[in-house]
Protein backbone atom coordinates (compact mmCIF):
# COMPACT_ATOMS: atom_id res chain seq x y z
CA UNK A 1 18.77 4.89 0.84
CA UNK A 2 21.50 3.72 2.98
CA UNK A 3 21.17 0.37 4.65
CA UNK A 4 22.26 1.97 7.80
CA UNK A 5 19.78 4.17 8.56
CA UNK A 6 16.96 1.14 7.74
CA UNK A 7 15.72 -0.79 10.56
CA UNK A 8 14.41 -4.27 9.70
CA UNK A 9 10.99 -4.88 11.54
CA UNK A 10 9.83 -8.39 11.27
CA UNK A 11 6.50 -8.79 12.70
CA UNK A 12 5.53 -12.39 14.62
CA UNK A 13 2.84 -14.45 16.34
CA UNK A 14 4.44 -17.50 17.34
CA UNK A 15 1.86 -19.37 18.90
CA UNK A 16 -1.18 -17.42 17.35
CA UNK A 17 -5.09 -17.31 19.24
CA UNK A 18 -7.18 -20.97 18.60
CA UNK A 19 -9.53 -18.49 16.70
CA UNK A 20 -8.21 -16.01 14.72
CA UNK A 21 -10.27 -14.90 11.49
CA UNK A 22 -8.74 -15.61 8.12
CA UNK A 23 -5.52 -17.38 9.62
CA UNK A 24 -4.51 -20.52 7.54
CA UNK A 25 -1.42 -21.14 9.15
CA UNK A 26 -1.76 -22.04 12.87
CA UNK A 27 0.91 -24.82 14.31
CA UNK A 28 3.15 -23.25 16.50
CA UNK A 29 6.19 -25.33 16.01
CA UNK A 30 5.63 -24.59 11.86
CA UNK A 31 5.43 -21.59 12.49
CA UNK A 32 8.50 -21.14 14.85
CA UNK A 33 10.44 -22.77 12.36
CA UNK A 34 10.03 -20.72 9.32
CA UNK A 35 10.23 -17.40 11.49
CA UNK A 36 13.72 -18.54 12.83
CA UNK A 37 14.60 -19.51 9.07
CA UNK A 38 13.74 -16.00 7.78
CA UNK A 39 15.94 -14.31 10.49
CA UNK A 40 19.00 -16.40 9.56
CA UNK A 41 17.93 -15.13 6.23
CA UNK A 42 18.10 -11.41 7.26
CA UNK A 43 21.02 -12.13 9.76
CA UNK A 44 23.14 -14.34 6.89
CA UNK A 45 22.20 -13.53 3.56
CA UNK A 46 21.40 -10.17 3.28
CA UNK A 47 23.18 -6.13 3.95
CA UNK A 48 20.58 -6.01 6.32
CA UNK A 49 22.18 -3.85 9.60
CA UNK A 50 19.60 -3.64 12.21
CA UNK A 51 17.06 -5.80 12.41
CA UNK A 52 14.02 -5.93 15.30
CA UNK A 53 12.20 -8.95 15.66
CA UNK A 54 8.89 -8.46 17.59
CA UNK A 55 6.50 -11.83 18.67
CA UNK A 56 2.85 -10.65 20.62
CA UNK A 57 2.52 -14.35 22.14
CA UNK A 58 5.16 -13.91 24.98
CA UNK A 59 7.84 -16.14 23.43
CA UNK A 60 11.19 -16.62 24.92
CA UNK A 61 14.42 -15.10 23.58
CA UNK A 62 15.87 -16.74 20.94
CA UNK A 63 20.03 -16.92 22.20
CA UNK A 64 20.92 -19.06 19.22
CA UNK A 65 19.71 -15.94 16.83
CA UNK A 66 21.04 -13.49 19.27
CA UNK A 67 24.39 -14.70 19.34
CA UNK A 68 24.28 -15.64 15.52
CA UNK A 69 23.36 -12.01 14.26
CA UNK A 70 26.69 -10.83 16.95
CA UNK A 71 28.76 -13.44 14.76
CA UNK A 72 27.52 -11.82 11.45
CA UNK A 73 28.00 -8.39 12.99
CA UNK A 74 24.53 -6.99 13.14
CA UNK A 75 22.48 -5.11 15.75
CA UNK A 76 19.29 -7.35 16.20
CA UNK A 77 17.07 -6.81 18.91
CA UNK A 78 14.31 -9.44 20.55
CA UNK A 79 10.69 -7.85 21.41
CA UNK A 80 8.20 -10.13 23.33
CA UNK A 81 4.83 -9.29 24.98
CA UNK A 82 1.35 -10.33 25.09
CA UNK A 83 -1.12 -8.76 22.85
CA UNK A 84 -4.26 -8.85 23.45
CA UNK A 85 -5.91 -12.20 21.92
CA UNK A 86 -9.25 -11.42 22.73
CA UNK A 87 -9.17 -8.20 20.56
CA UNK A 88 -7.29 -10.58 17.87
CA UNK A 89 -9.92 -13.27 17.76
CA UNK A 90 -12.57 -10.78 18.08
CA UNK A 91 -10.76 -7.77 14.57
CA UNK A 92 -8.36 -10.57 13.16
CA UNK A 93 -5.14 -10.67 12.69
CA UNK A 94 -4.54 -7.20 10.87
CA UNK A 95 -5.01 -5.78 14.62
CA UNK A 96 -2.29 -8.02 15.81
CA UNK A 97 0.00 -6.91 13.63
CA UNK A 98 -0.32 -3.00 14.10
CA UNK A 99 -0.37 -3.74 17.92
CA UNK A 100 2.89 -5.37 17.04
CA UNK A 101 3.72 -2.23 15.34
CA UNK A 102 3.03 0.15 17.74
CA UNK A 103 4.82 -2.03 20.68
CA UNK A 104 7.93 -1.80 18.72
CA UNK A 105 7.61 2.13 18.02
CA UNK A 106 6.79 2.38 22.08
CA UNK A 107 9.73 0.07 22.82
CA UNK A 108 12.25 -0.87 20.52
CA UNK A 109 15.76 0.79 21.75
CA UNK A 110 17.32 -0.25 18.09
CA UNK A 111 15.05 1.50 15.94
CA UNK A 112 15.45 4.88 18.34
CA UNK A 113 18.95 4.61 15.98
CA UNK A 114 17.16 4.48 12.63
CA UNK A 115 15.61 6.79 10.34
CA UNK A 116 13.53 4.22 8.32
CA UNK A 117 11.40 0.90 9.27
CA UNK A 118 11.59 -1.36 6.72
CA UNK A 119 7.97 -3.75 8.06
CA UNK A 120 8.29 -7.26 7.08
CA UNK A 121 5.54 -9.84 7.67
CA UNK A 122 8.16 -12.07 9.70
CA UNK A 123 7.69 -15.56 8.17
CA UNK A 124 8.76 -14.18 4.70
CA UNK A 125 12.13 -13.61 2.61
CA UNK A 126 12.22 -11.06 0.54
CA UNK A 127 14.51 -12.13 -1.93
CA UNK A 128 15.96 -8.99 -3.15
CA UNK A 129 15.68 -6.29 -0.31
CA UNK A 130 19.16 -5.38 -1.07
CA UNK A 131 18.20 -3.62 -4.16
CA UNK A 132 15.08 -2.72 -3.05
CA UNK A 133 16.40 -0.64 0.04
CA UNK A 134 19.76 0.99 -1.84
CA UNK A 135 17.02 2.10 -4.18
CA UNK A 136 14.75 3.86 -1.93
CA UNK A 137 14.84 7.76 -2.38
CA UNK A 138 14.48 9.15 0.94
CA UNK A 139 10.25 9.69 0.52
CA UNK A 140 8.60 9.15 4.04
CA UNK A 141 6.45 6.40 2.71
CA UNK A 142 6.91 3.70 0.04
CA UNK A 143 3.93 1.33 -0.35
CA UNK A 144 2.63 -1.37 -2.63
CA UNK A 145 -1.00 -0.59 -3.82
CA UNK A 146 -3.96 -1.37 -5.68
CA UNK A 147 -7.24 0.09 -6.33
CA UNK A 148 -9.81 -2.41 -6.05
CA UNK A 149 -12.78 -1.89 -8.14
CA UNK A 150 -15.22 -2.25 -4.94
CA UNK A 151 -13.25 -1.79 -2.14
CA UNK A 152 -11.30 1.26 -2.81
CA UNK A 153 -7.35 1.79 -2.23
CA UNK A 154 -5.85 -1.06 -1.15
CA UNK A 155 -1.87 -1.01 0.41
CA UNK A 156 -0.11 -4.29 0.69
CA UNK A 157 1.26 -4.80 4.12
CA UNK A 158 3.46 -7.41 4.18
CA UNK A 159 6.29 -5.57 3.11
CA UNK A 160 6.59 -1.34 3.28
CA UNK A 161 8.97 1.33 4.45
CA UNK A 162 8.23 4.26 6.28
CA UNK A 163 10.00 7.30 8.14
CA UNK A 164 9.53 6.48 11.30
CA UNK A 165 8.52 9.93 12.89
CA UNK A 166 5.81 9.89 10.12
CA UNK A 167 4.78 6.45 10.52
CA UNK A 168 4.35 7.39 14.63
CA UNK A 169 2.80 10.58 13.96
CA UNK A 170 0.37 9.44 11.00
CA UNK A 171 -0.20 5.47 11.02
CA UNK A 172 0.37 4.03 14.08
CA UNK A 173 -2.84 3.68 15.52
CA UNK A 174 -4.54 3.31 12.91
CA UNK A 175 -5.23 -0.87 13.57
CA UNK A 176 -7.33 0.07 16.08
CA UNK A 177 -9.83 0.40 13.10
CA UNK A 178 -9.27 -3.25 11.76
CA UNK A 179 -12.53 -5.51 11.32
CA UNK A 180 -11.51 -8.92 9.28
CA UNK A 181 -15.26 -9.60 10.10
CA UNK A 182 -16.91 -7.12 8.11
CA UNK A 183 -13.84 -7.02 5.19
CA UNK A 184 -12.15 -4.04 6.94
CA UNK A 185 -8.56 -5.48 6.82
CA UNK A 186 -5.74 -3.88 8.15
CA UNK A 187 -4.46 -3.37 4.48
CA UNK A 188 -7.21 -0.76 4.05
CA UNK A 189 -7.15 0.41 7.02
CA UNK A 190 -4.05 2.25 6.53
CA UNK A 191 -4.99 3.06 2.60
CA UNK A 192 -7.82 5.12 4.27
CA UNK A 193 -6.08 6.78 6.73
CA UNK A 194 -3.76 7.75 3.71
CA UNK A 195 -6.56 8.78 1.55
CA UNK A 196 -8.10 10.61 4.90
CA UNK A 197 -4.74 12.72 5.50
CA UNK A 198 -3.77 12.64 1.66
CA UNK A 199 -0.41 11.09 2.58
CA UNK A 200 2.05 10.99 -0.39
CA UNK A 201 4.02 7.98 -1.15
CA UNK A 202 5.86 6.33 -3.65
CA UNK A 203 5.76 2.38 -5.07
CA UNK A 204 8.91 0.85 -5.16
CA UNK A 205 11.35 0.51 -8.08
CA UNK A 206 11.78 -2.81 -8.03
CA UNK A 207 8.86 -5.97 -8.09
CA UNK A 208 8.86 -7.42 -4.41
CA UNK A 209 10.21 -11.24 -4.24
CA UNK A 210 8.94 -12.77 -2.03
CA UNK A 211 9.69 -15.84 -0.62
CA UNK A 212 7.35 -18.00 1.96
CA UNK A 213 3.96 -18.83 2.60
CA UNK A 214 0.66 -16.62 3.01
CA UNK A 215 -0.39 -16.48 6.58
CA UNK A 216 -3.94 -16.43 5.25
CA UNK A 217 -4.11 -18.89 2.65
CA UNK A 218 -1.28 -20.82 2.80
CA UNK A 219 -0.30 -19.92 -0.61
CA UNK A 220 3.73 -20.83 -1.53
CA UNK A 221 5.05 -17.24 -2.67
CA UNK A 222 7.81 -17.92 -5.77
CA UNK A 223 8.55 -15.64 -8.43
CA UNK A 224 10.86 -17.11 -12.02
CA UNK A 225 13.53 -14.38 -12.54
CA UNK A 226 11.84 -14.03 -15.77
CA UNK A 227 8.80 -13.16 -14.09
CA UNK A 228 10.64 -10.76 -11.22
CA UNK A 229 12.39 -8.87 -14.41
CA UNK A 230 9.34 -8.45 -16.67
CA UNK A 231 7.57 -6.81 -13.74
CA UNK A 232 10.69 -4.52 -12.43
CA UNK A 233 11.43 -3.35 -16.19
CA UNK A 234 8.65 -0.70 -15.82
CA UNK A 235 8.50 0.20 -12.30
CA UNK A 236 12.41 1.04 -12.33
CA UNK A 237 12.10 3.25 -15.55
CA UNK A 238 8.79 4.99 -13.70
CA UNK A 239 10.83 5.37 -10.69
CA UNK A 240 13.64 7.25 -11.76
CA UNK A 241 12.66 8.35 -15.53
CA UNK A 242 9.10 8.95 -15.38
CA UNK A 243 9.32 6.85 -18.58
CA UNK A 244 6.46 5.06 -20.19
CA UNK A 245 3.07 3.85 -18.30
CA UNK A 246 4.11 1.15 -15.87
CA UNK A 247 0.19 0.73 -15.27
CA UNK A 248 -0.61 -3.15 -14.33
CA UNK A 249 -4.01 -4.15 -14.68
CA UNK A 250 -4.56 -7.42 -12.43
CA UNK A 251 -8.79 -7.92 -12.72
CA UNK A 252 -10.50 -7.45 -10.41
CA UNK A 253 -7.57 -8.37 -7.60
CA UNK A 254 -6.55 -4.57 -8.36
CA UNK A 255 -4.74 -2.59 -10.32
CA UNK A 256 -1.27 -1.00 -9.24
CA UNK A 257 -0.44 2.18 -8.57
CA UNK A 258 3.04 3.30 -9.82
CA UNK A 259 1.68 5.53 -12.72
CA UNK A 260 1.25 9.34 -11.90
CA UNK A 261 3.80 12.29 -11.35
CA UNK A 262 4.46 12.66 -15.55
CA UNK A 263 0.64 12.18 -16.11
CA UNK A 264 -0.38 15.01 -13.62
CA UNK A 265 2.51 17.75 -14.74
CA UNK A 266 2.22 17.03 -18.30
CA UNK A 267 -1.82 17.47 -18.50
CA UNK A 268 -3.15 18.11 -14.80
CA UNK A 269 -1.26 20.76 -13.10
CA UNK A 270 -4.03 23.46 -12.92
CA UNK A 271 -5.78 21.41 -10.93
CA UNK A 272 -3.79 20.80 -7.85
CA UNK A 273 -5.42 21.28 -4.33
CA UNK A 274 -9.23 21.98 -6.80
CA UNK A 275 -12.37 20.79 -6.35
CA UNK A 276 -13.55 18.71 -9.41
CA UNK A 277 -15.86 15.89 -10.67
CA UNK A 278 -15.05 13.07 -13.03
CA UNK A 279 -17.43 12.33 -15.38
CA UNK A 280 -16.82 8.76 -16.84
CA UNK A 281 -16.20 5.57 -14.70
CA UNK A 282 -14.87 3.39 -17.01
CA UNK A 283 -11.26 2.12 -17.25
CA UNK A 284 -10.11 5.52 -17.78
CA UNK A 285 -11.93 7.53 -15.32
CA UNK A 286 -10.92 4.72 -12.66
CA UNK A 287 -7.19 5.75 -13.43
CA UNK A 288 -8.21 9.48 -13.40
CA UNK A 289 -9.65 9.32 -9.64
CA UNK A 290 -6.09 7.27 -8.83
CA UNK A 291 -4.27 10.15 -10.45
CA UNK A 292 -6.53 12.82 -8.83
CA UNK A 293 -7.18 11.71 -5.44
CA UNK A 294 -4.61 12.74 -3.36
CA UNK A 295 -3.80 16.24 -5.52
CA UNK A 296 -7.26 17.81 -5.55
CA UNK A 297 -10.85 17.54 -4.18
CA UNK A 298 -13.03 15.10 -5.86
CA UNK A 299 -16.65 16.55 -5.38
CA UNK A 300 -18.79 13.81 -7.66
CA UNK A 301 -18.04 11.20 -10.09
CA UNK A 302 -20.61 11.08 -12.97
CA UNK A 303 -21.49 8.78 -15.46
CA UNK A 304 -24.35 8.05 -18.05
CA UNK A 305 -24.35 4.13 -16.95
CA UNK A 306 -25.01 5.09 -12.78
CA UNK A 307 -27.34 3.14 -12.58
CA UNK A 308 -26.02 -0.42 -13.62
CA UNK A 309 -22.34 0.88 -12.28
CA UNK A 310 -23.65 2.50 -8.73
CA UNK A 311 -20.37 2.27 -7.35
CA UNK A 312 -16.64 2.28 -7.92
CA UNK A 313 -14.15 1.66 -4.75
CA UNK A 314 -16.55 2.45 -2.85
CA UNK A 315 -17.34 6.21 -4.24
CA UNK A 316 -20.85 6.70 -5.81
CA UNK A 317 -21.47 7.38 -9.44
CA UNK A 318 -24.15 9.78 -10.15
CA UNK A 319 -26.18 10.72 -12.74
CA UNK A 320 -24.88 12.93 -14.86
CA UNK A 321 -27.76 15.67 -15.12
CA UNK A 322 -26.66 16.09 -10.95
CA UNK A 323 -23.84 18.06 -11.56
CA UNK A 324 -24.85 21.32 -11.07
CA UNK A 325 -25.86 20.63 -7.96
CA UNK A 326 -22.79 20.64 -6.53
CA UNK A 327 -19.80 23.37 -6.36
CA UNK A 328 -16.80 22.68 -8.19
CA UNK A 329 -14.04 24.45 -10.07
CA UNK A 330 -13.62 21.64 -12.97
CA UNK A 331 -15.21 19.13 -14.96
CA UNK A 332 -12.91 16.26 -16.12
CA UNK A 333 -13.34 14.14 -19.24
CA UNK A 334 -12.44 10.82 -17.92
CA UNK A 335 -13.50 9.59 -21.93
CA UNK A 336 -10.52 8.15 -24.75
CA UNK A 337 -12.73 8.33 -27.58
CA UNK A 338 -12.32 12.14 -29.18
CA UNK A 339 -16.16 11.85 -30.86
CA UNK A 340 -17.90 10.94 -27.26
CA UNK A 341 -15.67 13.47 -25.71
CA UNK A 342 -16.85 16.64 -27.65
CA UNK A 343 -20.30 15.14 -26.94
CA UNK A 344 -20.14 15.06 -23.32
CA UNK A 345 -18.73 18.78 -23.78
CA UNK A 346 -21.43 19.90 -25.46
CA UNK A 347 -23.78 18.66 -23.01
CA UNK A 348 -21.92 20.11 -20.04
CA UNK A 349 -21.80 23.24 -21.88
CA UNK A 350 -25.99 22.70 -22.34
CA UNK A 351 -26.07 22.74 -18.99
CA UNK A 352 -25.29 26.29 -18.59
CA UNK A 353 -21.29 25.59 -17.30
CA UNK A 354 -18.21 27.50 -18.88
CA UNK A 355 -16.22 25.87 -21.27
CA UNK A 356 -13.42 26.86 -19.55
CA UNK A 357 -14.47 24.55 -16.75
CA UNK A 358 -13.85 21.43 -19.02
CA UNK A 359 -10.65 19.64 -18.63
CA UNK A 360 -9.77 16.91 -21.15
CA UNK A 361 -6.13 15.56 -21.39
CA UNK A 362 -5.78 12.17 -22.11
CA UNK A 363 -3.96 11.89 -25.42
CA UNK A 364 -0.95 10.81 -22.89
CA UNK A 365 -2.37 8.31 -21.75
């Protein structure tokens, strides 16, 4: 991707509501001061061409920055304007930050240059967004995710890039569905609009380093190079080799999703754009419905343990002996274990269903 065509959008509340859910960070001045920081960041110490800098608490132009970015030769652009705090107190910060969004879509005369917005949460550094942008293939989205075992897809928003026609036509509003209150953060509020539309996007090739503190928790971001290289080993040779399984299991914070194109072709292609059900909700059926999701129809998800499981991200497991009550074109065998899998066959095949409707094609994985 060309750095050219990439507008930097660092997103701001300087002087942030009295009561804003789930905000850690609060002083103004602190927070004035490490915004300013990370802009001579961008402005200095990056390839960084156009940059947009958007507050929603009606601060002043910064002429120091202004004049230092003309110094260093790049187009940055001051947004101000005064969101609405009583919506922010009331949904949390995540609505803040897509009304920030939206203002600079409605308004911002430098990104009407750019093909790309590259959104940055605007107190942090990201260490290594030179490589990460000259990287980029030209997809309209590129997101960090995670599927969270009961919330669903999650998409880490501090840091993404989007097209911005498709960002305007497909995610721009969609903070107007944020609810810190009842868990409904702005993260997933833009995985489900993504899951609603089946938007396709890619994970980046590189791990993100990230450099600042957590708006939420006050947690110190900091990454050993060690650490940054272990994790970008596998995401670069996913990225442009489809080689190996860069799966990373993280608990129950989530587990990443960079892992899919080579699965899908090598086993899964007769399914595209199906309807199916999963049966098996274990650790491999909860990388099946990743895998699946946004390529075909999933109907049901079955398993002989619904009962004690109920629930994974936030789809229901049902009993097993309910599948012919629904319409489908395939069964997948979301099972490892060869013995249990020609079991669960046979039972499906009890059932009165076509063998030919029994997918199983996991030995890749």
């Amino acid at each position: 991707m060309k750095l050219e065509s990439v507008c930097l959008v660092m997103t701001a509340c300087i002087s942030p509501p009295a009561q804003v859910i789930n905000l850690c960070v609060k002083d103004m001045d602190y927070r004035k001061q490490q915004y300013i920081e990370a802009i001579c960041f961008y402005i200095e110490k990056t390839e960084v061409k156009n940059i947009v800098f958007c507050d929603n608490s009606a601060q002043p132009v910064n002429e120091m920055l202004c004049r230092r970015a003309k110094e260093k030769r790049k187009n940055f652009e001051w947004l101000s304007f005064q969101g609405d705090y009583q919506k922010v107190e009331e949904l949390g910060k995540g609505y803040g930050e897509g009304e920030i969004l939206e203002y600079v879509v409605n308004n911002s005369k430098l990104l009407k240059k750019c093909n790309y917005m590259a959104k940055i949460t605007g107190r942090l550094k990201l260490l290594n967004i030179n490589a990460v942008l000259r990287l980029l293939s030209t997809s309209a989205f590129h997101f960090r995710s995670y599927l969270h075992e009961d919330n669903g897809l999650f998409v880490d928003t501090r840091f993404f890039v989007a097209r911005i026609d498709h960002f305007r036509g497909e995610l721009v509003d969609v903070y107007k569905k944020v609810n810190d209150s009842i868990g409904f953060y702005y993260e997933y509020a833009i995985a489900s609009r993504v899951q609603e539309k089946g938007i396709m996007y890619r994970n980046f090739p590189l791990a993100l380093n990230m450099a600042g503190e957590s708006g939420s928790t006050g947690y110190s971001y900091h990454w050993t190079w060690k650490m940054l290289v272990k994790k970008s080993i596998p995401l670069f040779a996913y990225y442009f080799f489809h080689l190996g399984n860069p799966y990373s299991a993280n608990g129950k914070s989530g587990e990443e999703l960079v892992w899919g194109d080579y699965v899908w072709y090598k086993n899964f292609m007769e399914l595209e754009g199906k309807r199916i059900i999963l049966y098996g909700a274990g650790s491999i059926g909860k990388k099946l419905y990743v895998l699946c999701n946004n390529r075909c129809l999933i109907v049901a998800w079955a398993d002989e343990n619904y009962k004690r499981i109920r629930k994974v991200g936030g789809e229901k497991i049902i009993a097993p002996a309910l599948i012919n009550t629904y319409e489908f074109d395939y069964i997948v065998i979301a099972v490892r274990d060869e013995i249990i899998v020609r079991q669960v066959k046979d039972y499906i095949i009890n059932m009165g269903i076509s063998s030919d409707k029994v997918v199983w094609g996991l030995p890749i994985l």
